[in-house]
Each structure stands twice: as structure tokens, then as C-alpha cells.
Protein backbone atom coordinates (compact mmCIF):
# COMPACT_ATOMS: atom_id res chain seq x y z
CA UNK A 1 -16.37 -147.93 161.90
CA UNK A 2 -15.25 -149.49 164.89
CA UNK A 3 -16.95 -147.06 167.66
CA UNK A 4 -19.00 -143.76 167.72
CA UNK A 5 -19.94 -141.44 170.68
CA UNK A 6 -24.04 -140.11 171.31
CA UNK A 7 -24.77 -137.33 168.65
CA UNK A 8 -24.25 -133.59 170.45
CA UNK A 9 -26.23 -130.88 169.26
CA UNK A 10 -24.19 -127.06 169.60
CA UNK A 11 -25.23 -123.91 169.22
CA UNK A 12 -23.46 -122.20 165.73
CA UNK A 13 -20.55 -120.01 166.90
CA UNK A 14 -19.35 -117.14 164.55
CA UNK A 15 -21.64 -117.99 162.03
CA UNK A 16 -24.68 -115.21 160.86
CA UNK A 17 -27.66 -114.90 163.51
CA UNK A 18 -30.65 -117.72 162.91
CA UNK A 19 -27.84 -120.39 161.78
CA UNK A 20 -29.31 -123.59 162.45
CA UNK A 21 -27.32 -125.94 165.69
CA UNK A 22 -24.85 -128.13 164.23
CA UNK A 23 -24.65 -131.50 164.88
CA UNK A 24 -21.39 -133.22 166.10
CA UNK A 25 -20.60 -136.79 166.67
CA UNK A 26 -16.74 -138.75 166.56
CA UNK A 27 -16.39 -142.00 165.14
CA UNK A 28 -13.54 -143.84 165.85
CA UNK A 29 -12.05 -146.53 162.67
CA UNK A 30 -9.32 -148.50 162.21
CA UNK A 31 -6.60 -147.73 159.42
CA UNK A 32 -4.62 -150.26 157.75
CA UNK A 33 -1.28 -150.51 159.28
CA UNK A 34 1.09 -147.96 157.39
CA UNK A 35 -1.36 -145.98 156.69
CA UNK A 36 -0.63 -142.18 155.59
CA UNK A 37 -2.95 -139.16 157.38
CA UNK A 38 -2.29 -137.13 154.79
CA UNK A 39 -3.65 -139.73 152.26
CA UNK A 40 -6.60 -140.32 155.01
CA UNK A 41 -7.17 -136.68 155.77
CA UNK A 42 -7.46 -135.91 151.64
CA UNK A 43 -10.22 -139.37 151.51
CA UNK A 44 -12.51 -137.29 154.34
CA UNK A 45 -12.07 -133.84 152.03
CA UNK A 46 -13.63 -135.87 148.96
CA UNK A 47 -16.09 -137.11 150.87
CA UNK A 48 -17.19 -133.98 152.25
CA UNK A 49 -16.98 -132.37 148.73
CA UNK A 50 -19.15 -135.69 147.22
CA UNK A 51 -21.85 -134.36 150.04
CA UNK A 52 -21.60 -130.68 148.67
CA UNK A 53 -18.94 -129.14 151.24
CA UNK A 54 -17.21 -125.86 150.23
CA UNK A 55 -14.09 -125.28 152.02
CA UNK A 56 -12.67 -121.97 152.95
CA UNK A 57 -15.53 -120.09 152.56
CA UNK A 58 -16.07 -117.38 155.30
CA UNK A 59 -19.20 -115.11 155.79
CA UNK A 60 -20.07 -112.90 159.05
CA UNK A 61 -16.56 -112.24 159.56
CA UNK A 62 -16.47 -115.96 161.19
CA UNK A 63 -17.45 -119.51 159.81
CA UNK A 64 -19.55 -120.42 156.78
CA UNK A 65 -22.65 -122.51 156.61
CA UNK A 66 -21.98 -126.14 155.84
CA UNK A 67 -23.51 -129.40 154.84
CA UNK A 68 -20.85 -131.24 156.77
CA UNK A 69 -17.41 -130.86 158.22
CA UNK A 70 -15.23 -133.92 158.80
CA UNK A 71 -11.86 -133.62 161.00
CA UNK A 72 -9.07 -135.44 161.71
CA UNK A 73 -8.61 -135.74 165.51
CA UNK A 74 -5.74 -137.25 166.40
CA UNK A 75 -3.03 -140.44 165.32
CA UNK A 76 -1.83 -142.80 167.23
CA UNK A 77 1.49 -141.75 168.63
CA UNK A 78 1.32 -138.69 166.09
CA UNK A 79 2.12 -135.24 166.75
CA UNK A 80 2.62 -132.90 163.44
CA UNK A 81 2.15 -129.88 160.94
CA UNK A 82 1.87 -130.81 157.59
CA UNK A 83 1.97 -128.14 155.08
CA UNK A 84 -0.39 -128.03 152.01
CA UNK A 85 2.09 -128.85 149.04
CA UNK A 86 -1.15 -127.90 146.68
CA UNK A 87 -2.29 -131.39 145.88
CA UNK A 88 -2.43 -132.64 149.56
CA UNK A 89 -4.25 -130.60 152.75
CA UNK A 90 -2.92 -129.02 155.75
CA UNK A 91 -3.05 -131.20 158.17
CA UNK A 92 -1.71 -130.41 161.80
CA UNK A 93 -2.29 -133.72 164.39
CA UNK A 94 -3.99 -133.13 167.13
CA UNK A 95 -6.04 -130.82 165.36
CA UNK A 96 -5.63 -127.82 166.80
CA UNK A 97 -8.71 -126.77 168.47
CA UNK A 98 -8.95 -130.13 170.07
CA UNK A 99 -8.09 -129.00 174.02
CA UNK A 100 -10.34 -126.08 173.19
CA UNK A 101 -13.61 -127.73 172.49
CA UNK A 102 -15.80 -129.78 174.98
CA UNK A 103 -18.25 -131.61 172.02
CA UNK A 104 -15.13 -133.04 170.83
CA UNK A 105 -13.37 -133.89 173.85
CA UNK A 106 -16.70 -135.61 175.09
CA UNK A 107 -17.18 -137.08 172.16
CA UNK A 108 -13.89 -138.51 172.18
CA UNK A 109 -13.76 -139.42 175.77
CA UNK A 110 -16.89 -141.54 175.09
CA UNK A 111 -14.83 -143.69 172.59
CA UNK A 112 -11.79 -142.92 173.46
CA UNK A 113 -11.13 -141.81 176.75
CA UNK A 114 -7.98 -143.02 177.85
CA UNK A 115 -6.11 -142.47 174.54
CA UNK A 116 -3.01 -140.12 175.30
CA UNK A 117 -3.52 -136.86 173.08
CA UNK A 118 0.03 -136.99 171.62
CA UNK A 119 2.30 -133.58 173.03
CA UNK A 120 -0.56 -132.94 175.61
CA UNK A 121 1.31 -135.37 178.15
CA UNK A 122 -3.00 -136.24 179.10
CA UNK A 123 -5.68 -138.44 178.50
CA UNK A 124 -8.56 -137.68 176.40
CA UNK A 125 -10.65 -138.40 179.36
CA UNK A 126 -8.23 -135.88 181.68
CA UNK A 127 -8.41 -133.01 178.81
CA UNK A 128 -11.82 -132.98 179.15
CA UNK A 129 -12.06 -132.60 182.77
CA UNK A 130 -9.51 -129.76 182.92
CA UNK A 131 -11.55 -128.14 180.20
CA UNK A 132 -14.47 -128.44 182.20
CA UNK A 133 -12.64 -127.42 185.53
CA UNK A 134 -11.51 -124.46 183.71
């Protein structure tokens, strides 16, 4: 691990009424050079299944419960979709929700902050303060 941002506790959106917070935090590492996302992005799956994570469940019509969630935020110089093929995830770089979501982008801009978010022609430190400008 070569950096990680102050822990940020959120309130639990979608998810059944008394749902405990959650508890976010990004850590930022270093991958060997030629490294694959897929292959790095199916190592964070098995680790949150060796912890006792259940994918794809849904209850409450939005999220499930779980004992952790680890994402893949962004690649250097990396903008793609990936389709699941079976043995390897989806994977889609940024992820997704990551313009959408002020615990990440804070998180991120603590480590982070003047990474360019590949296809968002911005900062991480910028995204954040649009996000927060509204």
C-alpha cells in the first residue's frame, strides 16, 4: 500500500431501514508494470469472498448488506468496459459511479488529487469540487 485517505463514515443508501453506516476509505498501491485490471480486479473479488462477501445479492429493492466491498477506481491512462467472459468480472474503468460520489472523490483527492480521471478531461481534485459546486 503506498497511500490511504482518513476513513469516511456514510449513511447506507438503498439498503433496508436500521442498516448500520458503512465505512469507506481508498488506498492507493502500486502494480507491477504490465499489469492486467482484469487479473487485479478478479484478486480484490477473492479477497472480498475470503472475508465472506456475496456479490449480486439485492434486498429492499436496492443494495444488500455486506461485510466489505472493494472497487476498482481508476488506471492509469485507462478508460474501458470489459465484459464478463464468465471466468473474469465486469470491469468498466473509471468505475462508473466515480463523478457521482463525494466519499470517493474525497477519498481519492486526499491521495490522489491531481490524477487525471481518464475520459473526464479533470482532475480528481477538480471532480470533486464540481460535485460539490453542484
Amino acid at each position: 500500500m503506498l497511500s490511504q485517505s482518513a476513513i469516511v463514515e456514510t449513511t447506507a443508501v438503498g439498503m433496508a431501514p436500521g442498516t448500520p453506516a458503512f465505512l469507506n476509505q481508498v488506498v492507493g498501491v502500486e502494480v507491477l508494470r504490465g499489469a492486467d485490471p482484469q487479473a487485479v480486479m478478479a484478486e480484490l473479488l477473492h479477497i472480498e469472498r475470503a472475508l465472506g462477501r456475496v456479490r449480486h445479492q439485492r434486498d429492499h429493492g436496492g443494495y444488500a448488506s455486506r461485510t466489505i466491498d472493494l472497487d476498482l477506481l481508476l488506471w492509469p491512462e485507462l478508460e474501458c468496459s470489459l465484459l464478463a467472459d464468465g471466468a473474469a468480472p465486469e470491469l468498466i474503468l473509471p468505475h462508473p459511479r466515480l463523478l457521482e460520489r463525494d466519499f470517493v472523490l474525497g477519498g481519492l483527492a486526499e491521495i490522489a488529487g491531481r490524477v487525471e480521471i481518464p475520459g473526464a478531461s479533470m482532475a480528481v481534485g477538480e471532480a470533486l469540487k464540481k460535485l460539490r459546486q453542484g
